[in-house]
N, C-alpha and C. Protein backbone atom coordinates (compact mmCIF):
# COMPACT_ATOMS: atom_id res chain seq x y z
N UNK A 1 9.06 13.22 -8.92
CA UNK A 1 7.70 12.92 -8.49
C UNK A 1 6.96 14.23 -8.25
N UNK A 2 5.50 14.38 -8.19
CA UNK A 2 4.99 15.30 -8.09
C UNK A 2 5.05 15.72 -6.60
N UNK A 3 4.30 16.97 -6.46
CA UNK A 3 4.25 17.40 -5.72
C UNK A 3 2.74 16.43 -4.76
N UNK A 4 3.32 15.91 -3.25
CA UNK A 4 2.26 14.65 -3.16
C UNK A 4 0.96 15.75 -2.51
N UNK A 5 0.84 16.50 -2.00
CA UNK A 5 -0.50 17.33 -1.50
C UNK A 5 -1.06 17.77 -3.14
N UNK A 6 -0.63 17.97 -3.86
CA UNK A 6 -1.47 18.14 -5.31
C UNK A 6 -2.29 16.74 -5.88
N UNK A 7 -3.48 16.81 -6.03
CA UNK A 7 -3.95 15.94 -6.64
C UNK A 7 -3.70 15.71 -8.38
N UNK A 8 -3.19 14.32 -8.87
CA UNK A 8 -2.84 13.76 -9.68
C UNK A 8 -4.48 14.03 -10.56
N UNK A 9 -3.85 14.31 -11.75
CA UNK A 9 -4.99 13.69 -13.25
C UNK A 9 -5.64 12.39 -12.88
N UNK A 10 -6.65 12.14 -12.89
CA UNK A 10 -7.28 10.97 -12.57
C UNK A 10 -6.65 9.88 -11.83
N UNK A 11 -6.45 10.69 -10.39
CA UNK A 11 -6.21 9.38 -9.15
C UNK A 11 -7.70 9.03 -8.99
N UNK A 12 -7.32 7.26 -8.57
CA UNK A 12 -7.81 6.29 -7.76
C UNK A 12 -7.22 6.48 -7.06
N UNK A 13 -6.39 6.98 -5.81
CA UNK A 13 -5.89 6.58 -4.77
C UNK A 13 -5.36 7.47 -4.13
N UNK A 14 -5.35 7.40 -2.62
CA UNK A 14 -5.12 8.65 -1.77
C UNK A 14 -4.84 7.63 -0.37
N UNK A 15 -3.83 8.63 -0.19
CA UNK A 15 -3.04 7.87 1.56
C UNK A 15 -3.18 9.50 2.50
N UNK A 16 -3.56 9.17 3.30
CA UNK A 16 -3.46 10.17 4.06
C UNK A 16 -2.66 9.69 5.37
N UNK A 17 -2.11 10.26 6.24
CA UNK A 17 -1.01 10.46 7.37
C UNK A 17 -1.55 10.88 8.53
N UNK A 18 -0.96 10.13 9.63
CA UNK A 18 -1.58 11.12 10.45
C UNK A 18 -0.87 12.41 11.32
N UNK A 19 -0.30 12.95 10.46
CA UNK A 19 0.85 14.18 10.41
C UNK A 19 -0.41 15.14 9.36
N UNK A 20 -1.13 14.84 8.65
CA UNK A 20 -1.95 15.91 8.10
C UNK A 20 -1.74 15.31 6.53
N UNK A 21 -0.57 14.39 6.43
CA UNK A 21 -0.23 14.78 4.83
C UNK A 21 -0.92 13.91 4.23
N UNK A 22 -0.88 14.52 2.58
CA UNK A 22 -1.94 13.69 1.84
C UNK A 22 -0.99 13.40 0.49
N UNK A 23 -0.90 11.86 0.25
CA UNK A 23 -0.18 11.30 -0.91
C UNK A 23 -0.91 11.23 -1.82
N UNK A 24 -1.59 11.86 -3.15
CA UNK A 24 -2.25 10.97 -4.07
C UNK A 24 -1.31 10.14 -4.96
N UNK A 25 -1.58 9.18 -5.79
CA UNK A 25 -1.33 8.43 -6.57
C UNK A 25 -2.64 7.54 -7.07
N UNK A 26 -2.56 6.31 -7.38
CA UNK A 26 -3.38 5.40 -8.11
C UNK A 26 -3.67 4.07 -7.66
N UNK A 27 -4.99 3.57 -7.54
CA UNK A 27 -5.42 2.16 -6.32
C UNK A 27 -5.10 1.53 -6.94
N UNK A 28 -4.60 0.40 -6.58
CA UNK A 28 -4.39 -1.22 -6.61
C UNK A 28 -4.51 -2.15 -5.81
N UNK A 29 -5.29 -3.23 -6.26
CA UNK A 29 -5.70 -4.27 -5.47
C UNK A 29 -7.03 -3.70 -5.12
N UNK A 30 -7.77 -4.42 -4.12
CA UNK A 30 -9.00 -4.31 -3.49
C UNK A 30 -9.61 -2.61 -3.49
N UNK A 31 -10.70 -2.27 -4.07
CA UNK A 31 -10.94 -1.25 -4.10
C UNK A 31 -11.63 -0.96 -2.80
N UNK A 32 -11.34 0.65 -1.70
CA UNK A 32 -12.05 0.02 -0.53
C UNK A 32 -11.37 1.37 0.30
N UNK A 33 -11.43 1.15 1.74
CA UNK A 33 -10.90 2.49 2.74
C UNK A 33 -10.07 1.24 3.70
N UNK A 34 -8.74 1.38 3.67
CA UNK A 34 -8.03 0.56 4.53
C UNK A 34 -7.52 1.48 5.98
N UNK A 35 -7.39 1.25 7.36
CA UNK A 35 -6.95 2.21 7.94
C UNK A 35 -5.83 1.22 9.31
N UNK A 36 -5.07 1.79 9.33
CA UNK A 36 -3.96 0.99 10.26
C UNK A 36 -2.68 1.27 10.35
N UNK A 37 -1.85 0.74 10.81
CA UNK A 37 -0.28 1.49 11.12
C UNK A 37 0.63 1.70 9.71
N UNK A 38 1.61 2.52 10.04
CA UNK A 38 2.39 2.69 8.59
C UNK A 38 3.76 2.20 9.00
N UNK A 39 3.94 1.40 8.03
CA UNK A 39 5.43 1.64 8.13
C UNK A 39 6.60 1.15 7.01
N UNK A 40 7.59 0.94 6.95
CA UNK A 40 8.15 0.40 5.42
C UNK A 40 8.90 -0.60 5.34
N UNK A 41 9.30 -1.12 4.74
CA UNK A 41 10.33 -2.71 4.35
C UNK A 41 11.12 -2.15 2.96
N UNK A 42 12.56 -2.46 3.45
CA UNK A 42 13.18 -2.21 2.51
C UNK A 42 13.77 -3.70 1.84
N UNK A 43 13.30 -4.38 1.79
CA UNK A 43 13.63 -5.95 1.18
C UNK A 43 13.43 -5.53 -0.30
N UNK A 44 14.40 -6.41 -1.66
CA UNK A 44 14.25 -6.56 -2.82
C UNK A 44 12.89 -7.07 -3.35
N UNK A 45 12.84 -8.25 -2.08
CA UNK A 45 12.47 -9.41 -3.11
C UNK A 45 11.51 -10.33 -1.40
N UNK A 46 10.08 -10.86 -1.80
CA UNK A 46 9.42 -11.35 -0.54
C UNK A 46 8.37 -10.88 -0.56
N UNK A 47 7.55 -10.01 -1.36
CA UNK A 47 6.38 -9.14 -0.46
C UNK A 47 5.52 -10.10 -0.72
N UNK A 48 5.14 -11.37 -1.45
CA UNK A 48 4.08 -12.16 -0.38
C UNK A 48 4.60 -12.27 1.02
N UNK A 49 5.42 -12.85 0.84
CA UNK A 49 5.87 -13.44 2.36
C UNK A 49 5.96 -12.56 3.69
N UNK A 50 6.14 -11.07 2.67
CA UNK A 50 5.95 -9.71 3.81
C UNK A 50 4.37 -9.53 4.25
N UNK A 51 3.45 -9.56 3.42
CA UNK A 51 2.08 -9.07 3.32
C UNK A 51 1.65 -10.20 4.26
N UNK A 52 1.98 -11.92 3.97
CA UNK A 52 1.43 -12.63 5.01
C UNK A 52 2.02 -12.93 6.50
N UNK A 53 3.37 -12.01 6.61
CA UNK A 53 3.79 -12.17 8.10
C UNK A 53 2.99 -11.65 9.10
N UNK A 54 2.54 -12.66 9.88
CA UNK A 54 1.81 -11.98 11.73
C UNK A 54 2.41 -11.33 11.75
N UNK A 55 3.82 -10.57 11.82
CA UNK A 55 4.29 -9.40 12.39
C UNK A 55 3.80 -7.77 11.94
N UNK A 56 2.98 -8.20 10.98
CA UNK A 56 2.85 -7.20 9.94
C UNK A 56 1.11 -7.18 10.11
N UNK A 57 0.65 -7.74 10.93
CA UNK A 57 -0.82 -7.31 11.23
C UNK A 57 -1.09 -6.12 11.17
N UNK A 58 -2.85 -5.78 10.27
CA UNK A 58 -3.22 -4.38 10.90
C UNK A 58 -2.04 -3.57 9.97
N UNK A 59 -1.12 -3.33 9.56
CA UNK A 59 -0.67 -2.53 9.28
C UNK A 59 -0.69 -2.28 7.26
N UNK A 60 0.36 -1.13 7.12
CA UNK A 60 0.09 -0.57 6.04
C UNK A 60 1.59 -0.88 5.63
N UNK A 61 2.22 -0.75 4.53
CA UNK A 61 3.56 -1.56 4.17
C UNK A 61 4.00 -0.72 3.05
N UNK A 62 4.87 -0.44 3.47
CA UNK A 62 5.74 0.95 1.98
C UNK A 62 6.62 0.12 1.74
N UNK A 63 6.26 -0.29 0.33
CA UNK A 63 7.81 -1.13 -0.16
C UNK A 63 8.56 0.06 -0.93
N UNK A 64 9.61 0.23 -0.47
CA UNK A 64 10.88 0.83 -0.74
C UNK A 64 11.78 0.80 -2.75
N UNK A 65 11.32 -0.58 -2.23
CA UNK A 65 12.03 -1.07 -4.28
C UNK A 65 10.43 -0.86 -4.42
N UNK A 66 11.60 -0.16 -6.06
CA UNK A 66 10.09 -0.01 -6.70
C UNK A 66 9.42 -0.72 -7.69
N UNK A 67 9.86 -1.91 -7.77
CA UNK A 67 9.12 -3.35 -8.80
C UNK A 67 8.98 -4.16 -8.19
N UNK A 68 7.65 -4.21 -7.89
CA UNK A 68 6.64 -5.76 -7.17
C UNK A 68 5.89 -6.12 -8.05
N UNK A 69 5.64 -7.39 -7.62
CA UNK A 69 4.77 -8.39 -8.22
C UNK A 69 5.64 -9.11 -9.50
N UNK A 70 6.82 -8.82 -9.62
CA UNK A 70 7.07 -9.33 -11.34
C UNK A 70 7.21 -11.01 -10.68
N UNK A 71 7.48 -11.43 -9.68
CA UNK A 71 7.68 -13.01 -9.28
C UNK A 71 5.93 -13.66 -9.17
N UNK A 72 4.98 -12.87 -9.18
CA UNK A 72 3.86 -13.32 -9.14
C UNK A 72 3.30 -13.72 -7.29
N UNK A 73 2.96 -14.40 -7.69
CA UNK A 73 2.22 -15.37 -6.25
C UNK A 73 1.90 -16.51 -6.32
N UNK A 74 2.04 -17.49 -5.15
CA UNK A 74 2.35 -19.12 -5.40
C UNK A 74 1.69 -18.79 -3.79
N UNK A 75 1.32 -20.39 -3.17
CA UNK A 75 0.70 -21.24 -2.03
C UNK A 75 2.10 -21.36 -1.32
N UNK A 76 3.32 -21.64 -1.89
CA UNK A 76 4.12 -22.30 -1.52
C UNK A 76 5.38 -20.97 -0.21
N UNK A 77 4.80 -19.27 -0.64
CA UNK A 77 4.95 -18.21 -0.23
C UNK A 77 4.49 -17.44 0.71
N UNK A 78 3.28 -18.29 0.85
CA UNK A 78 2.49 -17.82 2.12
C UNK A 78 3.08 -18.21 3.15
N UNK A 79 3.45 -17.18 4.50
CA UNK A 79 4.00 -17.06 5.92
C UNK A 79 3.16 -17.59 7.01
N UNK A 80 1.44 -17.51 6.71
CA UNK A 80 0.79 -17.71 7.16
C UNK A 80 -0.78 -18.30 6.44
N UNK A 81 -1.95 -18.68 6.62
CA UNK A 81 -2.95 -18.88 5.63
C UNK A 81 -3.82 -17.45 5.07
N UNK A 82 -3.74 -16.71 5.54
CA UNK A 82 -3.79 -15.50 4.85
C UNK A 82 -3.32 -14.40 5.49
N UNK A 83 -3.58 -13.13 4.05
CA UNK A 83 -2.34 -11.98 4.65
C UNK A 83 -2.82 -11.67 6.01
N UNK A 84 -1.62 -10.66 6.45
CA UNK A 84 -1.70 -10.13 7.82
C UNK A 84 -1.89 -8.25 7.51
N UNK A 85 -0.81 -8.02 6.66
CA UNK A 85 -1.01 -6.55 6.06
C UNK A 85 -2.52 -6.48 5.83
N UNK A 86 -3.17 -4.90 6.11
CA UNK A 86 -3.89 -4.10 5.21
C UNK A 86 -3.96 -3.80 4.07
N UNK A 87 -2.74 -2.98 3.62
CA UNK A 87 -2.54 -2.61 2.28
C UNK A 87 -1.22 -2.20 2.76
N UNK A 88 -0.37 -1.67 0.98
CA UNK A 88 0.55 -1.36 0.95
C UNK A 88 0.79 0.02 -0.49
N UNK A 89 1.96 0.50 0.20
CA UNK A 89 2.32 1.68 -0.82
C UNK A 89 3.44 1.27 -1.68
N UNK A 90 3.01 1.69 -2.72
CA UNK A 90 4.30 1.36 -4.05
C UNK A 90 4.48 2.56 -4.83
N UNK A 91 5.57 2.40 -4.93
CA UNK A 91 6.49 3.33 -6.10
C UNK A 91 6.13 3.35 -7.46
N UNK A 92 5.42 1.99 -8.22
CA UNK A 92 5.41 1.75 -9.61
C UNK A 92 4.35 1.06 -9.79
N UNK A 93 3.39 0.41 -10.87
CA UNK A 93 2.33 0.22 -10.84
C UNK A 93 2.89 -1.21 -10.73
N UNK A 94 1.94 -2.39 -9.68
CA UNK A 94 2.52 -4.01 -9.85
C UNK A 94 2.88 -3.75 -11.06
N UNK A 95 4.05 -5.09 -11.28
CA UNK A 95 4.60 -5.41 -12.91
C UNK A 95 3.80 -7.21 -12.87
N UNK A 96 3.77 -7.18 -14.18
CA UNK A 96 3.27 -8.96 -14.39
C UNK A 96 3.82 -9.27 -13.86
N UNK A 97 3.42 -10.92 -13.93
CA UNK A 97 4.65 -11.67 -13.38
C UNK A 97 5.20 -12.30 -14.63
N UNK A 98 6.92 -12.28 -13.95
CA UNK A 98 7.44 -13.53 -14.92
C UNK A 98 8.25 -14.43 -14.30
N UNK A 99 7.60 -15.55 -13.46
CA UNK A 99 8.23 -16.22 -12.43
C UNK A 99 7.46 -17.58 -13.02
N UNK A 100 8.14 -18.76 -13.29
CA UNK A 100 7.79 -19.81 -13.55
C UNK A 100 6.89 -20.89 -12.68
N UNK A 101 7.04 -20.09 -11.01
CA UNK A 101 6.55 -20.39 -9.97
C UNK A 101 5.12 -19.72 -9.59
N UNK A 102 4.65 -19.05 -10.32
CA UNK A 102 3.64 -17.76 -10.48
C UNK A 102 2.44 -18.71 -10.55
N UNK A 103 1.56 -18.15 -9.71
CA UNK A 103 -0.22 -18.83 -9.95
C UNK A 103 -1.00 -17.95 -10.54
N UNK A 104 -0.73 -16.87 -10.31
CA UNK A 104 -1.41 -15.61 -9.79
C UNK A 104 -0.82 -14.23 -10.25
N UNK A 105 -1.12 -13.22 -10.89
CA UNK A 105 -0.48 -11.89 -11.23
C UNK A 105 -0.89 -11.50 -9.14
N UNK A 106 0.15 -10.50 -8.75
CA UNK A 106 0.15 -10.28 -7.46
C UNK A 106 -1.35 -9.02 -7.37
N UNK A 107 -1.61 -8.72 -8.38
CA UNK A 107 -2.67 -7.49 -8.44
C UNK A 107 -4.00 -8.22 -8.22
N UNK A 108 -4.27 -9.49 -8.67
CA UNK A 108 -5.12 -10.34 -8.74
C UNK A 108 -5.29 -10.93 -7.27
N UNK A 109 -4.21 -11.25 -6.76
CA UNK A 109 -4.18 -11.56 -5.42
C UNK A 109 -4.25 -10.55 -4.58
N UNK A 110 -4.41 -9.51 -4.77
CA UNK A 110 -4.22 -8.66 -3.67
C UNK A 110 -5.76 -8.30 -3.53
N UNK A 111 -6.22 -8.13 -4.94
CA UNK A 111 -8.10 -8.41 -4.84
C UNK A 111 -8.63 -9.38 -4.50
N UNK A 112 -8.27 -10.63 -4.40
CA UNK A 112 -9.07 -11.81 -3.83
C UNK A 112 -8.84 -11.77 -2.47
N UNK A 113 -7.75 -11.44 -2.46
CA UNK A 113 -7.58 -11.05 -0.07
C UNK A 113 -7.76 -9.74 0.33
N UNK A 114 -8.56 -8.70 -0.68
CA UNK A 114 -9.20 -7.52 0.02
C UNK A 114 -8.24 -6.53 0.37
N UNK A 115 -6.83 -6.65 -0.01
CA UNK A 115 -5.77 -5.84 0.92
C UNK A 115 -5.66 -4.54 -0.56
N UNK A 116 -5.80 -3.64 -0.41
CA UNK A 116 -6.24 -2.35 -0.86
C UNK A 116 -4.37 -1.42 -0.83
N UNK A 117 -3.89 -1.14 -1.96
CA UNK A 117 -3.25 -0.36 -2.25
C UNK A 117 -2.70 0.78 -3.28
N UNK A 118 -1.76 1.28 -3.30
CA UNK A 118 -1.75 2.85 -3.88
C UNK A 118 -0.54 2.57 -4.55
N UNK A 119 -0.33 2.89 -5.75
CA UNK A 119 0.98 3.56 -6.34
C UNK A 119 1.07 4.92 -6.69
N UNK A 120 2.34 5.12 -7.28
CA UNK A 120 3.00 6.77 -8.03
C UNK A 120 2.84 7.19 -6.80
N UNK A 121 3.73 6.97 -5.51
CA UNK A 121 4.14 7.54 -4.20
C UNK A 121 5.49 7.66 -4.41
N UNK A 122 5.79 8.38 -3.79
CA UNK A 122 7.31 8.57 -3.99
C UNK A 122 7.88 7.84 -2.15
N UNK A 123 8.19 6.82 -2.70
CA UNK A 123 8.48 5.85 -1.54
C UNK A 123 9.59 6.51 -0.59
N UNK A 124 10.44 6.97 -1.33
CA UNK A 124 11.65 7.41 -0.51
C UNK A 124 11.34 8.99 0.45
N UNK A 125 10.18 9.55 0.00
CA UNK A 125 9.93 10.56 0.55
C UNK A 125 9.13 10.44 2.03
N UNK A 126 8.09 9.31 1.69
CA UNK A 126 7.21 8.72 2.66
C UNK A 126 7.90 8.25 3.46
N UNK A 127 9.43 7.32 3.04
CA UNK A 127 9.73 6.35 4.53
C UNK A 127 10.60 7.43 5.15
N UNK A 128 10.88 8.33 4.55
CA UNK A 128 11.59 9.35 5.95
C UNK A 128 11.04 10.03 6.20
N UNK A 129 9.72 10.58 6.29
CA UNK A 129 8.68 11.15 6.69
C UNK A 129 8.37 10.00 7.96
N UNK A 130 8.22 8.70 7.68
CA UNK A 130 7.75 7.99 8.54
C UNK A 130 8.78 8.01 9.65
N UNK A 131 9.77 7.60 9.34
CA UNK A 131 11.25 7.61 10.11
C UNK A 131 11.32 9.12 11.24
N UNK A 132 11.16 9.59 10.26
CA UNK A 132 11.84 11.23 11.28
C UNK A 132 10.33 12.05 11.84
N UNK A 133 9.47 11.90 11.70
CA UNK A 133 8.47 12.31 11.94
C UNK A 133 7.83 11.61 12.59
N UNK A 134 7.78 9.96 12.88
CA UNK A 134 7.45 9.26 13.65
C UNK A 134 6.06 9.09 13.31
N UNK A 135 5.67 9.19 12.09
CA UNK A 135 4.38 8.92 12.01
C UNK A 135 3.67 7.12 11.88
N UNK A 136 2.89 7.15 12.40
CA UNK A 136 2.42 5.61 12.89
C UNK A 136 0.72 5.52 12.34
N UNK A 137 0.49 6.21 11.63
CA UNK A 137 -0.68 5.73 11.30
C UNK A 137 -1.10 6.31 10.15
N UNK A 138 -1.95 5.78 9.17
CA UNK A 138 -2.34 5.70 7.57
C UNK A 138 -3.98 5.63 7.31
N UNK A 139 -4.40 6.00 6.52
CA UNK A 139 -5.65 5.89 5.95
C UNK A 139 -4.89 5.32 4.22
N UNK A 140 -5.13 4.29 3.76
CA UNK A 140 -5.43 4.09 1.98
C UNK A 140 -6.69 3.89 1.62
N UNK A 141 -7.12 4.86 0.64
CA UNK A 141 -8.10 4.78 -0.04
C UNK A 141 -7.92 4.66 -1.62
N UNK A 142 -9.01 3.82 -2.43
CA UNK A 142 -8.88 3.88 -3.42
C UNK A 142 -10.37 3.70 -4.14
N UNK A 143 -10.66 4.27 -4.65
CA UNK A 143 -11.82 4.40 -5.49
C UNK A 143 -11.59 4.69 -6.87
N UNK A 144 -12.44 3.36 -8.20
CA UNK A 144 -12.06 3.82 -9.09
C UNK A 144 -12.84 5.46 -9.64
N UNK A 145 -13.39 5.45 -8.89
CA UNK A 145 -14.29 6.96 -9.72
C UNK A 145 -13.16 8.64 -9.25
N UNK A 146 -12.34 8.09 -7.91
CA UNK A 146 -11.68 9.13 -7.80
C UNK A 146 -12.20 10.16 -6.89
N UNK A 147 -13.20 9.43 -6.35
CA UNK A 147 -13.46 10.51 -4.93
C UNK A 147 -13.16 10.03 -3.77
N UNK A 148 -12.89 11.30 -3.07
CA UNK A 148 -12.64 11.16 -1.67
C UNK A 148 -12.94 11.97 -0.74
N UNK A 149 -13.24 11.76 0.16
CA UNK A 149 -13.56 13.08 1.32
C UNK A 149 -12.04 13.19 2.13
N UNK A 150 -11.64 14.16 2.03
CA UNK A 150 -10.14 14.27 3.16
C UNK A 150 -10.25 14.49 3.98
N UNK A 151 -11.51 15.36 4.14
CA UNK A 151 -11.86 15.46 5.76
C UNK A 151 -11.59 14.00 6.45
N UNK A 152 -12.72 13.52 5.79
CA UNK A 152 -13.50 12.58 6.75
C UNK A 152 -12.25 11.41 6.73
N UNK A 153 -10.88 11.20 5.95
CA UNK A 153 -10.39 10.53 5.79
C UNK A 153 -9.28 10.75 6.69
N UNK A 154 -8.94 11.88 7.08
CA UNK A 154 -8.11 12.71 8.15
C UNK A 154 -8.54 12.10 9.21
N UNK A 155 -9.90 12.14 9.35
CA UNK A 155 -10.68 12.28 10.76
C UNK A 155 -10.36 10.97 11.05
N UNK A 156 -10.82 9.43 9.71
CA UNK A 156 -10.53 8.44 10.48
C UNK A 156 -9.38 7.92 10.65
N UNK A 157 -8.17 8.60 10.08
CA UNK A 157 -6.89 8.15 10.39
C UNK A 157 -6.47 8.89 11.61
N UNK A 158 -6.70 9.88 12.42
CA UNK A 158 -6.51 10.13 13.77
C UNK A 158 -7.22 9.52 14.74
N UNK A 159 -8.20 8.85 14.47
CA UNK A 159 -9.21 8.65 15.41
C UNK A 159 -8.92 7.73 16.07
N UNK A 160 -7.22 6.78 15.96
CA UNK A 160 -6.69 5.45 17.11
C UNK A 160 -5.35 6.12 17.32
N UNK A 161 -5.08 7.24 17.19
CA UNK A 161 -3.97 8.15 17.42
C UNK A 161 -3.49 7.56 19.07
């Protein structure tokens, strides 16, 4: 993976930390400025069911495996009537789905419920950053044009410190 403080060839997407650090990679789902707690799930297999758990309010969600979405999204998956997550960080860009149970590609759903996320993170780097560094709070941004202010994106990810 790259080096994550270097900005990527045409990112959409930027996570900032509130340790200072800055992830680029590429938006998915809801285009937008998400800001709330960080933290990660190492489950295979669930991330509707992760994204709509109350436990997971307000927060930001590093999935660990790096192929989501290939099961799609179904009614029958929801934890709650809508998500609880903000957004989430991924390793790989969603994959289709190929789940016979599928309504929905999960990229599609993640734009109709507004929840705003990033790939080409290097997941394994982030969750022990989160782990050992104790960091608890996130800014995701994603814009397709590829701008961002870091200042100001710094500023609002410290600002519930």
């Amino acid at each position: 993976m790259p080096n994550p403080n270097i900005k990527l060839p045409n990112a959409t997407g930027v996570l900032v930390l509130s340790d200072g650090a800055v992830f680029w990679g590429y938006g998915c789902g809801a285009e937008g400025i998400r800001e709330g707690g960080i933290c990660f799930n190492t489950a295979m297999t669930g991330y509707q069911e992760i994204l709509t758990d109350p436990g997971y309010a307000g927060q930001m969600i590093t999935f660990t495996f790096p192929y989501i979405g290939n099961t799609g999204v179904n009614e029958e998956d929801m934890k709650s009537a809508a998500p609880a997550a903000k957004g989430l960080v991924l390793r790989e860009k969603p994959t289709s789905p190929s789940n016979w149970r599928a309504t929905d590609s999960f990229n599609n759903w993640l734009i109709k419920n507004g929840i705003t996320g990033i790939y080409g993170i290097d997941t394994r780097e982030l969750t022990v950053r989160i782990r050992d560094r104790k960091v608890t709070n996130a800014v995701i941004a994603y814009s397709s044009k590829g701008e961002f202010d870091i200042e100001k994106l710094k500023q609002q990810c410290n600002s519930k410190k």
